[in-house]
N, C-alpha and C. Protein backbone atom coordinates (compact mmCIF):
# COMPACT_ATOMS: atom_id res chain seq x y z
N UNK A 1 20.01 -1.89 -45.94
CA UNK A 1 19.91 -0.46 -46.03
C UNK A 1 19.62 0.15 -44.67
N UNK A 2 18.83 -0.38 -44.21
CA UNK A 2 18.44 0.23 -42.28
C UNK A 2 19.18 -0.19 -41.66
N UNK A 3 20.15 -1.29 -41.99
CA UNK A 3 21.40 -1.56 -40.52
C UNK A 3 22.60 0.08 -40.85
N UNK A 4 22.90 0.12 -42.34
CA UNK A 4 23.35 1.30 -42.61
C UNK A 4 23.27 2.49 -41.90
N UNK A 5 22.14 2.69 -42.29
CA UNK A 5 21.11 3.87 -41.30
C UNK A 5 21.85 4.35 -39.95
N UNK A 6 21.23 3.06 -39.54
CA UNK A 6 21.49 2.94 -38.29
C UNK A 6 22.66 2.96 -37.68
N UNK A 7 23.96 2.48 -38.12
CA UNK A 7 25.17 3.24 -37.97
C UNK A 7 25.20 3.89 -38.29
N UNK A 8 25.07 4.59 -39.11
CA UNK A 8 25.18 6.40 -39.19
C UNK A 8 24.59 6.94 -37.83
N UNK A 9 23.60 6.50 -37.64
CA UNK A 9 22.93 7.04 -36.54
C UNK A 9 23.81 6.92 -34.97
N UNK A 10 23.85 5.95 -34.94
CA UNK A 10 24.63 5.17 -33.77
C UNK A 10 26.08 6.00 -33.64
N UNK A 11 27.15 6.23 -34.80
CA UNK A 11 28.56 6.77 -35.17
C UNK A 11 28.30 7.98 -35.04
N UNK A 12 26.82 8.72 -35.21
CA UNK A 12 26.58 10.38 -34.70
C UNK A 12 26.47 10.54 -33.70
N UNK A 13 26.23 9.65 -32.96
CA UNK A 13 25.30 10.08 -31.44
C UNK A 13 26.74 10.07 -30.32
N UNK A 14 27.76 8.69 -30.86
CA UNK A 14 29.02 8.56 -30.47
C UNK A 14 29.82 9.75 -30.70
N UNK A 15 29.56 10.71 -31.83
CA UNK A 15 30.52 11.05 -32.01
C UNK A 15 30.22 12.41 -31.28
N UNK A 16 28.38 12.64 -31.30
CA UNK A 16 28.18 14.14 -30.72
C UNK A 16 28.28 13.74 -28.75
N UNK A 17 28.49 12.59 -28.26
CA UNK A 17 28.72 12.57 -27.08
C UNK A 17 30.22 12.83 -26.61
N UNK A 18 31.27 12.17 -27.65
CA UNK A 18 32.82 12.80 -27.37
C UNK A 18 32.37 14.17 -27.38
N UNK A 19 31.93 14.57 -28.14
CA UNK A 19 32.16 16.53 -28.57
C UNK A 19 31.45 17.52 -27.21
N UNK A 20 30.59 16.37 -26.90
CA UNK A 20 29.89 16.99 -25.74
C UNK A 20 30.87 17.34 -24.55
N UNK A 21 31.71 16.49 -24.51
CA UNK A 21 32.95 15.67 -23.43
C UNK A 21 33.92 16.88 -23.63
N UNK A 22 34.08 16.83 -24.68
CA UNK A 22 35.46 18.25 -24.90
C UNK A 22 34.90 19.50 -24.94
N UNK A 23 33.84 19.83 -25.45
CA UNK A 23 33.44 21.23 -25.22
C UNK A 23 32.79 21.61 -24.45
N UNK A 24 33.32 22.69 -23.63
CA UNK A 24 32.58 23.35 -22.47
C UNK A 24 31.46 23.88 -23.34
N UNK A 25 30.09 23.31 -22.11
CA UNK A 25 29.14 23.58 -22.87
C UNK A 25 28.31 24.86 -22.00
N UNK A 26 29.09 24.95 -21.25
CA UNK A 26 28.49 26.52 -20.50
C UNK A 26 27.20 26.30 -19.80
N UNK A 27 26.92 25.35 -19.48
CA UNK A 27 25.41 25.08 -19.14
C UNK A 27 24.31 24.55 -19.95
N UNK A 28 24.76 24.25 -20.95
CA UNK A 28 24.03 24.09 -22.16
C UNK A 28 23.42 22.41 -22.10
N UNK A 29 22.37 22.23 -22.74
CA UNK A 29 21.69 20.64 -22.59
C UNK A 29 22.82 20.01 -23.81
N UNK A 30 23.52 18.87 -23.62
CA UNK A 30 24.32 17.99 -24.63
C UNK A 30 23.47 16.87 -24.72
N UNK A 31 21.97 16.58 -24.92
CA UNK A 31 21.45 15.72 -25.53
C UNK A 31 20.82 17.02 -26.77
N UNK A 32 20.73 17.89 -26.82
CA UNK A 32 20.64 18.24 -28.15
C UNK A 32 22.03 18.45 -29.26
N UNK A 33 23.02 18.40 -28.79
CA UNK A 33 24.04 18.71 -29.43
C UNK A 33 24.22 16.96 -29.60
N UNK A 34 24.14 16.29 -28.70
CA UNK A 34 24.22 14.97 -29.41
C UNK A 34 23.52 14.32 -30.47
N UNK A 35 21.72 14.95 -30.38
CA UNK A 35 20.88 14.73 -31.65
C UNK A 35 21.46 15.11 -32.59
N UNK A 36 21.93 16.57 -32.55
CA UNK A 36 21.94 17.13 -34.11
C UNK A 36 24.16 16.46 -34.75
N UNK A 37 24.25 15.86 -33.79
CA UNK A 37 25.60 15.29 -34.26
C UNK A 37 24.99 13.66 -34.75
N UNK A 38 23.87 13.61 -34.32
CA UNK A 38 23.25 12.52 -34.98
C UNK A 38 22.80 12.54 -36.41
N UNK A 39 21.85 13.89 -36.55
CA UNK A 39 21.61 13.95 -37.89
C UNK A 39 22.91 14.07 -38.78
N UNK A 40 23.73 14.86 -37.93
CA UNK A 40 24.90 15.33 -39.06
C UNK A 40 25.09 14.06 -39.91
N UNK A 41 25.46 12.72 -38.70
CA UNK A 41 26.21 11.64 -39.06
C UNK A 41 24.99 10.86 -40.21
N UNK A 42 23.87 11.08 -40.53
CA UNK A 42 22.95 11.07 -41.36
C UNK A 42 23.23 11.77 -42.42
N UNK A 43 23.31 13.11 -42.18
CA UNK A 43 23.18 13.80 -43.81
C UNK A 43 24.91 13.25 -44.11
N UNK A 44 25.93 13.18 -43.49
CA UNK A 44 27.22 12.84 -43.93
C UNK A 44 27.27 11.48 -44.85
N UNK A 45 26.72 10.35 -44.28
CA UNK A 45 26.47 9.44 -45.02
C UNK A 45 25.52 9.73 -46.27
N UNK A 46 24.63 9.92 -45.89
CA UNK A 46 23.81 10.21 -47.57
C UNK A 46 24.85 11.12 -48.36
N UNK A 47 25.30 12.09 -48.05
CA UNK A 47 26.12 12.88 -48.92
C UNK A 47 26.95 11.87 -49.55
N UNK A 48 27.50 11.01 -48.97
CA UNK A 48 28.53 10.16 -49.46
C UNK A 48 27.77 8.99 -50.21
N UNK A 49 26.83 8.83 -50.06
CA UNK A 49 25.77 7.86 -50.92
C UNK A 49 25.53 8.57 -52.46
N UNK A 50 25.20 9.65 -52.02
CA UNK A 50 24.51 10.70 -53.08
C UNK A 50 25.73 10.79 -54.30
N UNK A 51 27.01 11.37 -53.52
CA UNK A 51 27.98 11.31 -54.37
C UNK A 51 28.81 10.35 -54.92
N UNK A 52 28.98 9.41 -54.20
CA UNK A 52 29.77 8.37 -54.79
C UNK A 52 28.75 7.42 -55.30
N UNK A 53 27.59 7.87 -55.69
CA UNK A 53 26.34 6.69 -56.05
C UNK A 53 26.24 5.51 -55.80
N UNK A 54 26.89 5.01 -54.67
CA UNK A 54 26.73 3.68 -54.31
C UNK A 54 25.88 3.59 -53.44
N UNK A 55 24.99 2.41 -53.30
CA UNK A 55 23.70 2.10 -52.44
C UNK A 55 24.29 2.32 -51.26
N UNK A 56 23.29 2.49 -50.38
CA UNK A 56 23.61 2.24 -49.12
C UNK A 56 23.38 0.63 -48.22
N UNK A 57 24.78 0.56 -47.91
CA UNK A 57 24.95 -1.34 -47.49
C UNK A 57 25.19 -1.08 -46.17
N UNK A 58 25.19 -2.44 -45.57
CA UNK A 58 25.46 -2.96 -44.31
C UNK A 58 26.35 -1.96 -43.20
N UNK A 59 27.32 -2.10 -44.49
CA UNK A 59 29.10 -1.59 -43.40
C UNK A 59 29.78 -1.37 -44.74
N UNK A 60 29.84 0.00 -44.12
CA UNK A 60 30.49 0.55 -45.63
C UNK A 60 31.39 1.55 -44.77
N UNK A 61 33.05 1.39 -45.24
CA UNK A 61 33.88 2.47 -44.21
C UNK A 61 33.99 3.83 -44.59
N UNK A 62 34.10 3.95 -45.81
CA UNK A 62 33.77 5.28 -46.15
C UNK A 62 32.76 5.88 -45.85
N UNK A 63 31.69 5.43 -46.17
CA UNK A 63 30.24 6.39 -45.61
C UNK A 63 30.20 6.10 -43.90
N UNK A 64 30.63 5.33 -42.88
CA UNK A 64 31.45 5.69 -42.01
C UNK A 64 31.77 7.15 -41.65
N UNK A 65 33.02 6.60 -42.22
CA UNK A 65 33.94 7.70 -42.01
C UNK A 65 33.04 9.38 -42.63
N UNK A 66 32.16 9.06 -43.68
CA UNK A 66 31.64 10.33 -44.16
C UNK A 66 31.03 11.11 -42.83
N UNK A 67 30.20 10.03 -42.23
CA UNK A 67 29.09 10.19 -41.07
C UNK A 67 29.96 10.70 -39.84
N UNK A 68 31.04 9.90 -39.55
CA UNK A 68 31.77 10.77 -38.83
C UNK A 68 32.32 12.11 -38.88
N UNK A 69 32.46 12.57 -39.96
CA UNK A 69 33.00 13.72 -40.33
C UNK A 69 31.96 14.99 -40.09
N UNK A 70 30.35 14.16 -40.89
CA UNK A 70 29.74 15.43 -40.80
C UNK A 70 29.09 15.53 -39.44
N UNK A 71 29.06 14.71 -38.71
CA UNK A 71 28.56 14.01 -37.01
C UNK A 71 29.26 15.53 -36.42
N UNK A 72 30.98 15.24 -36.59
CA UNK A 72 31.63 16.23 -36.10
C UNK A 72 31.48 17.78 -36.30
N UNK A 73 31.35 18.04 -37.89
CA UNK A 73 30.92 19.14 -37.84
C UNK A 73 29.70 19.81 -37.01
N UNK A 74 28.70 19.19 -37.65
CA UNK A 74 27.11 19.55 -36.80
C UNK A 74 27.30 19.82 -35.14
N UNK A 75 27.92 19.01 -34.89
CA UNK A 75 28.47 19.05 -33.43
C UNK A 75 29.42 20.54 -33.11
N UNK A 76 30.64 20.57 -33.73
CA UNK A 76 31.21 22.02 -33.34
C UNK A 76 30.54 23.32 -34.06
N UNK A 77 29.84 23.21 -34.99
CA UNK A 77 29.07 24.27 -35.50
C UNK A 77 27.87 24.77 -33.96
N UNK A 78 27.15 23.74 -33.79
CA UNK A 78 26.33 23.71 -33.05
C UNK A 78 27.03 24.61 -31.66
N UNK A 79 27.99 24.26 -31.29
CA UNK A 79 28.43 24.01 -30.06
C UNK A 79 29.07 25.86 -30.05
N UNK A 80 29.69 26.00 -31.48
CA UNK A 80 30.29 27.50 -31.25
C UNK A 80 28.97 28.81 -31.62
N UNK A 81 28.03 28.06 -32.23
CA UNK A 81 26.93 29.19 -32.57
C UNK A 81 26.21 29.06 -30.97
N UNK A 82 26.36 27.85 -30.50
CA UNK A 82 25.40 28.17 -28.90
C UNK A 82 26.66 29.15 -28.17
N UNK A 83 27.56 29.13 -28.52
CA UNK A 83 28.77 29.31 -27.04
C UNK A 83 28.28 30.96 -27.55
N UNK A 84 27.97 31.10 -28.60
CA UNK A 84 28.17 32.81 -29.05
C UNK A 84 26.91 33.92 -28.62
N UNK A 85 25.59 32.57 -28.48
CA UNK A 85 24.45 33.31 -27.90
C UNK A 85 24.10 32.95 -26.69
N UNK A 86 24.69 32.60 -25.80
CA UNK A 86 24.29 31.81 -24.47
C UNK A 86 24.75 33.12 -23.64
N UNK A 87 24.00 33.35 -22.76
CA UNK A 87 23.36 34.91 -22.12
C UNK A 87 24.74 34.23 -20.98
N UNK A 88 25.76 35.48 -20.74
CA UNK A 88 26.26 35.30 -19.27
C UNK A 88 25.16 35.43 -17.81
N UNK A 89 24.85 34.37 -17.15
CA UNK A 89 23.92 34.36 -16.35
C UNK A 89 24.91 34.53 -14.67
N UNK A 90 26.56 34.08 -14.69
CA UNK A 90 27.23 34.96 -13.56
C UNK A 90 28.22 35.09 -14.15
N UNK A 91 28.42 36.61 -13.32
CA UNK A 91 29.77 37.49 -13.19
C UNK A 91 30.70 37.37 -11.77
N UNK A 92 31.63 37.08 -12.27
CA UNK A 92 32.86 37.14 -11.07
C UNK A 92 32.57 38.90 -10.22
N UNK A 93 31.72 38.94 -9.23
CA UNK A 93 32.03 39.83 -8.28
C UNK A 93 32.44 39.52 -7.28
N UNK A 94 32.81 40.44 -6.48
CA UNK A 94 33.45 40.33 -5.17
C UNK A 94 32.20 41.31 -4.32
N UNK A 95 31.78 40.77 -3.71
CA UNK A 95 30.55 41.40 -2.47
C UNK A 95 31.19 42.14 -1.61
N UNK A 96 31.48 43.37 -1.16
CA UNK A 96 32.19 43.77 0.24
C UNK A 96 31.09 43.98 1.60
């Protein structure tokens, strides 16, 4: 049950570090966007535990693949609600 876990954990953190990689993060810290692509890849797997009522095992590809999915979401949710409140700190002027 904790090696489980633990890929979930491991397949979030992978997956919120690609996301980090592709999205301009404007200045933004990507070890929090990598945590919370961690939890995602947590609640994704339990969701897929929860629903398909099967225990949670070793290596299971579907709950995998669940963890990846919600890894990803948490990650671009995260990433477009920061891009939307992140203060412009410079403006393109020209000094004469």
């Amino acid at each position: 049950m904790l090696i489980g876990i633990i890929g979930w954990i491991v397949l979030g953190v992978v997956v919120g570090f690609i996301a980090s990689k592709v999205v301009n993060l404007k200045g933004d810290d990507p070890g929090l966007g990598i945590g919370l692509a961690a939890l995602g890849g947590v609640i994704g797997g339990w969701l897929y535990s929860a629903i398909s009522r099967s225990p949670v095992t070793k290596f299971d590809v579907w709950s995998l693949l669940f963890a990846a999915i919600g890894a990803a979401l948490f990650a671009a949710i995260w990433h477009v609600v920061r891009s939307r409140s992140a203060p412009v700190l410079y403006q393109n002027r020209r000094y004469r």
